[in-house]
Protein backbone atom coordinates (compact mmCIF):
# COMPACT_ATOMS: atom_id res chain seq x y z
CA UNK A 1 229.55 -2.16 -52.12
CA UNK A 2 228.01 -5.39 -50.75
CA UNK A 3 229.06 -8.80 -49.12
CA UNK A 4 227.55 -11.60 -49.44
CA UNK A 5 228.51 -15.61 -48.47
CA UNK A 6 227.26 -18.61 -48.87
CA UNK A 7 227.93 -22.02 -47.05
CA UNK A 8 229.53 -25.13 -48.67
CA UNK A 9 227.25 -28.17 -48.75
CA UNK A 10 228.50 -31.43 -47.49
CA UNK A 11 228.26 -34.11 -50.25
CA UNK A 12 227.07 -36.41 -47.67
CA UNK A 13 224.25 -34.08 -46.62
CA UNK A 14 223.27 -33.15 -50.36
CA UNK A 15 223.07 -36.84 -50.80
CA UNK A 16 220.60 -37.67 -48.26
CA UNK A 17 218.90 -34.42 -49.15
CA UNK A 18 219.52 -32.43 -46.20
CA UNK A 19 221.49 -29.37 -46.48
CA UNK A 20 222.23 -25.70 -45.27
CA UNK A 21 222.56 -22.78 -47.20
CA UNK A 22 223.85 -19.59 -45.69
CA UNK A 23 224.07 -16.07 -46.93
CA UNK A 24 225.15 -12.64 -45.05
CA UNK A 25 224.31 -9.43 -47.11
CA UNK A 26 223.95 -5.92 -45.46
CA UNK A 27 220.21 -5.41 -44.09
CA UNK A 28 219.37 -3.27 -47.04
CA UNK A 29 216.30 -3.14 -49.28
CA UNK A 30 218.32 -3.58 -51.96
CA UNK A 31 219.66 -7.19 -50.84
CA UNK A 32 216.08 -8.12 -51.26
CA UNK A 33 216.35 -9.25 -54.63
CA UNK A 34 219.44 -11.40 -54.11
CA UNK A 35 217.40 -13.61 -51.01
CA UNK A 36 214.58 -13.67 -53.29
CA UNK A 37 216.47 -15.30 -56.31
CA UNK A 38 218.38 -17.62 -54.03
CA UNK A 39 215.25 -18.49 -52.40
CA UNK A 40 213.70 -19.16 -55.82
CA UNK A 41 216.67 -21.43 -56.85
CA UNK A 42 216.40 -23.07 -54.22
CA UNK A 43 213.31 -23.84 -54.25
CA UNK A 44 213.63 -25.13 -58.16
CA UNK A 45 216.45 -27.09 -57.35
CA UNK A 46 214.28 -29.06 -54.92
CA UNK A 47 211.57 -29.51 -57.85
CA UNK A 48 208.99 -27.27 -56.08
CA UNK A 49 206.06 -26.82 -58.58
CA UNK A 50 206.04 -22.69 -60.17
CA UNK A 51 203.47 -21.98 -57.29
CA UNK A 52 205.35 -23.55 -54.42
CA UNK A 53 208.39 -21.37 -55.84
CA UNK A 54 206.09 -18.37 -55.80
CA UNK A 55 204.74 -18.89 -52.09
CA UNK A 56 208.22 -19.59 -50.54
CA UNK A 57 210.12 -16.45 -52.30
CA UNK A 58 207.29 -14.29 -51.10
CA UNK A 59 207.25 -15.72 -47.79
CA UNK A 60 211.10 -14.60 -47.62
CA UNK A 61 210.53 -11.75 -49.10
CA UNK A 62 208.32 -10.64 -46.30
CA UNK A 63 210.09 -12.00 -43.87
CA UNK A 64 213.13 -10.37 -44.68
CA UNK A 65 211.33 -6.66 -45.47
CA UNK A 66 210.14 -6.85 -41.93
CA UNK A 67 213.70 -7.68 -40.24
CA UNK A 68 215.22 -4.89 -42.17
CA UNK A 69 212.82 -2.03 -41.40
CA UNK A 70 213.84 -2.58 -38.01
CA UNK A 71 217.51 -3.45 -38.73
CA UNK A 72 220.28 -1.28 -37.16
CA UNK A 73 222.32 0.81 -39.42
CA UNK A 74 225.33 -1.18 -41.07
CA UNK A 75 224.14 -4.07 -39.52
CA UNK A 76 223.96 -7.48 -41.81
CA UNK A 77 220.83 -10.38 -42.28
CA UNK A 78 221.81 -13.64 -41.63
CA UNK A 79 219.72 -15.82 -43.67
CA UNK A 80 219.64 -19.60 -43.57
CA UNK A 81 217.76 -22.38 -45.96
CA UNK A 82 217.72 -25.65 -44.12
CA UNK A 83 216.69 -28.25 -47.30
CA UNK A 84 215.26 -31.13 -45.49
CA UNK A 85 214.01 -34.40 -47.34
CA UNK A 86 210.50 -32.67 -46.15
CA UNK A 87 211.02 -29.75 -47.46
CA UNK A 88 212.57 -26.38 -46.98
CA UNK A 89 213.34 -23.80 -43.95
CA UNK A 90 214.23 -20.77 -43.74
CA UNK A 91 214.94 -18.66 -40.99
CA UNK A 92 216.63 -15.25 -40.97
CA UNK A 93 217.96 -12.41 -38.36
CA UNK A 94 219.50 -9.16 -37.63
CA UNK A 95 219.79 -6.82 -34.79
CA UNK A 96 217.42 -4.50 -34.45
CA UNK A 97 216.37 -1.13 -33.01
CA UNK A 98 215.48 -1.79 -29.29
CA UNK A 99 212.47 0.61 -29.79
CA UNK A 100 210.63 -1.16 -32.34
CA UNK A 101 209.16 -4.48 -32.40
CA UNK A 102 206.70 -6.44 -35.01
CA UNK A 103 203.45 -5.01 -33.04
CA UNK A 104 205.07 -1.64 -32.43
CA UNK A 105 205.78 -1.93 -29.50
CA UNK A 106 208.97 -1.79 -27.20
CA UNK A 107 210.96 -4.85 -28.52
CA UNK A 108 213.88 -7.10 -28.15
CA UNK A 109 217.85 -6.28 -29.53
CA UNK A 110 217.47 -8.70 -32.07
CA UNK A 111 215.01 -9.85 -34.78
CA UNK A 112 214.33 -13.44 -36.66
CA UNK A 113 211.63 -14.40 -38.47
């Protein structure tokens, strides 16, 4: 079974167009599809044009397959959307295996991308 959870926006912040979303889901391939359609909705919500959409739910995507190859068993991926009036952010982390690292080489305990 999986968790996930998700932040409540502040009415203030949704109002002047800057928000956070959160969500928490186990650092599982399968969870890929859930950050992907969030990031997609998000990303729609904001008006982004089909291509925009496309770019920013592979970006996550990628992002996220790379944090959980390395993930530690039963550990989670934190993932947060920061909706700016620029834009969108995303940034997203998980511990990791202290033996691997982006370049393959000896790494640090915890990855974000």
């Amino acid at each position: 079974m999986s968790q996930s959870s998700e932040t409540v926006l502040d009415e203030d912040d949704v109002a002047r167009g800057n928000a956070t979303i959160e969500i928490t889901v186990p650092a599982e391939p399968d969870q890929l599809a859930v950050i992907r359609a969030v990031a997609g909705a998000v990303a729609a919500q904001r008006d982004f044009d089909p291509d925009a959409i496309a770019d920013l739910t592979l970006a996550v995507d990628e992002s996220c397959t790379r944090l959980i190859r390395r993930a530690l068993p039963g550990a989670v991926l934190d993932c947060r959307f920061a909706l700016t009036e620029n834009g969108i952010g995303f940034r997203a982390s998980t511990p990791v295996d202290p033996g691997t690292s982006p370049s393959g080489r000896n790494g640090a305990s915890a990855g974000t991308c």
